[in-house]
Protein backbone atom coordinates (compact mmCIF):
# COMPACT_ATOMS: atom_id res chain seq x y z
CA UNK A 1 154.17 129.61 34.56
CA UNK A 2 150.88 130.45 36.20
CA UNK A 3 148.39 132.77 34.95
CA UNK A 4 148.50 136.28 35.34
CA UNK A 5 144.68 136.53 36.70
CA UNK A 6 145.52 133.20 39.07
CA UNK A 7 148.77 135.48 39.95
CA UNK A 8 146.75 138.64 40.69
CA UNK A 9 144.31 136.68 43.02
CA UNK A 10 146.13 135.22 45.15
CA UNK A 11 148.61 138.63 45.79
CA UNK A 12 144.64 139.85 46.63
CA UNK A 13 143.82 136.90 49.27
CA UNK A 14 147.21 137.54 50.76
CA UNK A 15 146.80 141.18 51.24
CA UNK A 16 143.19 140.58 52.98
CA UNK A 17 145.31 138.32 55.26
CA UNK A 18 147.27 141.02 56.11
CA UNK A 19 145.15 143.53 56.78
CA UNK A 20 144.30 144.20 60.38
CA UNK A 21 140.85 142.77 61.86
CA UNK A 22 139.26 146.95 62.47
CA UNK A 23 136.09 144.57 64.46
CA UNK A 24 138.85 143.15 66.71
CA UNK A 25 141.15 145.57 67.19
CA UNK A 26 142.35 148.45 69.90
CA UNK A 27 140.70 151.08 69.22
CA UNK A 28 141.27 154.38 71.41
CA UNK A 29 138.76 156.90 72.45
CA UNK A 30 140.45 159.64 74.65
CA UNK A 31 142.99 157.77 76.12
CA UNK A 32 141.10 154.76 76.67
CA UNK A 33 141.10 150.64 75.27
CA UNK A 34 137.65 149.57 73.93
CA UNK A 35 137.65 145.87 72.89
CA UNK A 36 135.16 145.06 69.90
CA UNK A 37 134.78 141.37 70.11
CA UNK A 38 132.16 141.21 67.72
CA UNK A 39 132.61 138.45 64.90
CA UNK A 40 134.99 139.68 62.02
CA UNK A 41 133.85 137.07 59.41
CA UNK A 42 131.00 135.25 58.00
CA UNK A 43 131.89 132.36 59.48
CA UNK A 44 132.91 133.21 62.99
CA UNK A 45 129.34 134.27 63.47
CA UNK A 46 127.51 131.09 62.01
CA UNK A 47 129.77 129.13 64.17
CA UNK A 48 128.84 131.26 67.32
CA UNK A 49 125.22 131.12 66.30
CA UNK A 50 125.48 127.34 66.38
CA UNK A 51 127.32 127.33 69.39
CA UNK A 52 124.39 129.09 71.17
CA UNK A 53 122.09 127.07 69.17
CA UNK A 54 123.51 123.57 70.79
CA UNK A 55 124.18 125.40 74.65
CA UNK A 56 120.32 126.62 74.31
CA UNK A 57 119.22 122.95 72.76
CA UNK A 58 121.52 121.35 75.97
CA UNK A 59 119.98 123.70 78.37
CA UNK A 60 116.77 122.57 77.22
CA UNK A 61 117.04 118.66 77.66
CA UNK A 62 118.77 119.18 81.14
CA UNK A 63 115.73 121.11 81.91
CA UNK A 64 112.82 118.43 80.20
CA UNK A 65 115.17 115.81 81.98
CA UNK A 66 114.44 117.11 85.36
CA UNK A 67 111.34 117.90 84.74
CA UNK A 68 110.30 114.51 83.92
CA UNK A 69 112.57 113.05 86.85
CA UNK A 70 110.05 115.18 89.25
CA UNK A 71 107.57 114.13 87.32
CA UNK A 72 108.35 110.61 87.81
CA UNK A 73 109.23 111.35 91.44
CA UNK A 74 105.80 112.51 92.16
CA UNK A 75 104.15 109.77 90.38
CA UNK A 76 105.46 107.55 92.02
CA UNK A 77 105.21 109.02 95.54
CA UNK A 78 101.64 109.82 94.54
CA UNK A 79 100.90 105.81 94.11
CA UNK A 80 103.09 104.94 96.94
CA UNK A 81 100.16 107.27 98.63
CA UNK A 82 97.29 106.08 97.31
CA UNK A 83 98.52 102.09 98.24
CA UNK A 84 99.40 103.23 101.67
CA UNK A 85 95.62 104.75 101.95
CA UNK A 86 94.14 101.75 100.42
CA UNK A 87 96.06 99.18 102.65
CA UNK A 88 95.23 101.48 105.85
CA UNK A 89 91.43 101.56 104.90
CA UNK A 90 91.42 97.84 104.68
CA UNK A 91 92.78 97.40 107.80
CA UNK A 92 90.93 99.86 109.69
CA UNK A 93 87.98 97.97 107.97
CA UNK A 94 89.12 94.71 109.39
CA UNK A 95 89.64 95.66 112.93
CA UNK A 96 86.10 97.17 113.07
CA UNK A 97 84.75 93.85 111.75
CA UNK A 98 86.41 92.06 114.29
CA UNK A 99 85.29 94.78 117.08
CA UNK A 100 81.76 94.20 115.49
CA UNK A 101 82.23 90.09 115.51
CA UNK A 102 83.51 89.98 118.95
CA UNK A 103 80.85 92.69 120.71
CA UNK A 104 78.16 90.34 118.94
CA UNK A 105 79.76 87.56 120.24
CA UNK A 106 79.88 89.24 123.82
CA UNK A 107 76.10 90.12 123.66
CA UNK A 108 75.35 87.10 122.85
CA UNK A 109 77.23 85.54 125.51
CA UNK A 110 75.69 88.00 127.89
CA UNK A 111 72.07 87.14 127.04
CA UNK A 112 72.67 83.41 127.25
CA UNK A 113 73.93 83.14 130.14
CA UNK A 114 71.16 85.68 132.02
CA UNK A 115 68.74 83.36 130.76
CA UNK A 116 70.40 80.59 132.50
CA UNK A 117 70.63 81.95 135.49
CA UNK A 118 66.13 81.91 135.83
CA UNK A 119 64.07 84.70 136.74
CA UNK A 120 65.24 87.74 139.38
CA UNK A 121 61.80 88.12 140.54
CA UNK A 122 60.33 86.21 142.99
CA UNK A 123 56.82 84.33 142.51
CA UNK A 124 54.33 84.94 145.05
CA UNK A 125 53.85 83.13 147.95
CA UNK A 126 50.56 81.00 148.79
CA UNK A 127 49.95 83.69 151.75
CA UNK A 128 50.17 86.39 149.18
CA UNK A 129 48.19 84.25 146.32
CA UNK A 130 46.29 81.82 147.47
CA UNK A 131 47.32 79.16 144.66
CA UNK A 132 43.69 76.87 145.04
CA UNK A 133 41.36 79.93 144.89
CA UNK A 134 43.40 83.27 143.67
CA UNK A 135 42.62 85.04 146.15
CA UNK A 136 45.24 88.12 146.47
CA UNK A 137 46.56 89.67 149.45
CA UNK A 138 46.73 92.95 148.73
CA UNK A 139 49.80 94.88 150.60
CA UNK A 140 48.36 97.66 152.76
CA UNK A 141 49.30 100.73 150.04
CA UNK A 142 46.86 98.97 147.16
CA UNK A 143 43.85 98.42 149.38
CA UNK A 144 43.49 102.30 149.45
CA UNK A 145 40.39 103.72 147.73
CA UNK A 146 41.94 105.01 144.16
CA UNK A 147 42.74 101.44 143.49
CA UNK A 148 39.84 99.69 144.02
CA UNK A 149 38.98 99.50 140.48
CA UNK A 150 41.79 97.87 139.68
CA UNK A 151 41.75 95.19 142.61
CA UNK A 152 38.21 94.43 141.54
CA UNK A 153 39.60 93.35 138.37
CA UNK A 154 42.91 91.36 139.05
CA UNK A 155 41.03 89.64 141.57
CA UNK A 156 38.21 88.51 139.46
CA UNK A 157 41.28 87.93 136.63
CA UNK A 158 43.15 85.64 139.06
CA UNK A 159 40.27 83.98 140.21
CA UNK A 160 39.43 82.44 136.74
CA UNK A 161 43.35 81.40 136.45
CA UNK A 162 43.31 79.25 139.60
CA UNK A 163 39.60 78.02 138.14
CA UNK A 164 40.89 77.40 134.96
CA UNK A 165 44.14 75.58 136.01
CA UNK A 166 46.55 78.60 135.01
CA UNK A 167 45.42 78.40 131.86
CA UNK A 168 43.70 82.15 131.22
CA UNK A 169 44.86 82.68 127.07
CA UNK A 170 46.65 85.17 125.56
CA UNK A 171 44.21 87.81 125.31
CA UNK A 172 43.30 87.52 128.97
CA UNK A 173 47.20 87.34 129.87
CA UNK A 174 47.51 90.99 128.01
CA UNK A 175 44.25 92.59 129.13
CA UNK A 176 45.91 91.24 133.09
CA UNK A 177 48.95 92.89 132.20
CA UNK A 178 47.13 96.16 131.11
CA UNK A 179 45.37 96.37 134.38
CA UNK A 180 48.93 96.10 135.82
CA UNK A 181 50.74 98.18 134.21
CA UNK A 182 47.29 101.18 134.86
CA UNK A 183 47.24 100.20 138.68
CA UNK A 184 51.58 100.87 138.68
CA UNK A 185 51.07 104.53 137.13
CA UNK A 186 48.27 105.43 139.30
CA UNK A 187 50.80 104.47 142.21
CA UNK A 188 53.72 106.29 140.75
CA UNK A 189 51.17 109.48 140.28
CA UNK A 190 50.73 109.11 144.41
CA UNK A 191 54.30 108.70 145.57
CA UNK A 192 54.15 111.42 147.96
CA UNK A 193 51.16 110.62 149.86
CA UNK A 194 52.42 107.10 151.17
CA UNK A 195 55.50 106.12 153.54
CA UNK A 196 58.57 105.41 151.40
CA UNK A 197 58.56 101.74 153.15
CA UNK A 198 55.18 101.48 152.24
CA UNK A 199 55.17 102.52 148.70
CA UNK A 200 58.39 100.48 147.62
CA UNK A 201 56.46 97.67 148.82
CA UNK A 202 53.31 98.20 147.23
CA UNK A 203 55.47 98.63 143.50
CA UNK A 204 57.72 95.56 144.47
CA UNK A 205 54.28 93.47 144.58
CA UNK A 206 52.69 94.82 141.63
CA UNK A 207 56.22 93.41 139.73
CA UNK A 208 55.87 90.29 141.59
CA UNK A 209 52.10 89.66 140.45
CA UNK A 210 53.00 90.71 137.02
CA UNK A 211 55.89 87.80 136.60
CA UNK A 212 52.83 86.00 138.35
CA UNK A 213 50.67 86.35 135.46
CA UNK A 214 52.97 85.54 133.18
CA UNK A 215 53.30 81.92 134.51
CA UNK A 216 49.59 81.40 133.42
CA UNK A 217 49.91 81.59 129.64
């Protein structure tokens, strides 16, 4: 036979069991149903606490997890960038080198085979330098007055070349060229007061006895 206090308790748990849940039950205001659903015991409402605990602690990883697969994503896309830009400089790099290689090449090519090919400019003739004693003949242009200084000078010049057997040195050779190059701008200076014919002649000469000179040194 079981204890009267052991008796007494458990009449007590069985009456809570039959009371009704007042938190979850109908309750009428005017006609109307409101529906409390709020938790009637202890432990309803630690185990919906934890239930929101683990949906907010899911929530949360699915979130960090796609995070870090964009992350990853743009990582990746971003090096996948960077190689692309690397690869493209290199070869940009390369094809200029090669442009740079072969225009060399070309120039090269170009120079070579002009100096093959021997001077464009004539030498004087023996009736326009008189090869035994340097005398010039002077087109009709240069024998004007403003350029007698300067005939004075390539014919003395030119006269000491034949004398000497062509061989007039360096220094002469540049102070020849000078007087040249003077005797061309003080033509240039005059372009207008000569026939077109005349003048092209008288400049075509001066070019001639420059490449002249040149065979001396």
């Amino acid at each position: 036979m079981r204890p009267l206090h052991v008796l007494a308790g458990a009449i007590f748990v069985g009456a809570i069991t039959l009371v009704p849940d007042l938190t979850v039950a109908q309750r009428y205001y005017g006609g109307g149903n409101v529906i409390d659903n709020r938790a009637s015991t202890p432990a309803e409402s630690y185990a919906r606490g934890m239930a929101d605990v683990i949906r907010s602690s899911g929530a949360a990883n699915l979130m960090n997890s796609r995070a870090a697969s964009n992350y990853e994503d743009a990582r990746s896309k971003n090096l996948d960038n960077r190689v692309k830009y690397a690869e493209t400089y290199y070869e940009k790099r390369r094809v200029h080198d090669k442009y740079q290689a072969e225009k060399a090449e070309k120039t090269r090519e170009y120079f070579y085979r002009r100096s093959q090919k021997g001077p464009s400019i004539a030498r004087l003739t023996p009736a326009e330098l008189d090869p035994v004693t340097g005398k010039i003949s002077w087109p009709l242009v240069l024998q004007d007055k403003p350029f007698d200084a300067y005939r004075k000078q390539l014919d003395s010049a030119f006269a000491r070349r034949e004398t000497s057997l062509g061989a007039i040195g360096t220094q002469s050779y540049v102070e020849l060229l000078k007087t040249i190059e003077e005797m061309q701008r003080a033509l240039i200076k005059r372009i207008r007061e000569y026939p077109s014919s005349e003048y092209i002649k008288a400049r075509e000469y001066l070019k001639r006895l420059a490449y002249e000179a040149s065979q001396a040194v």
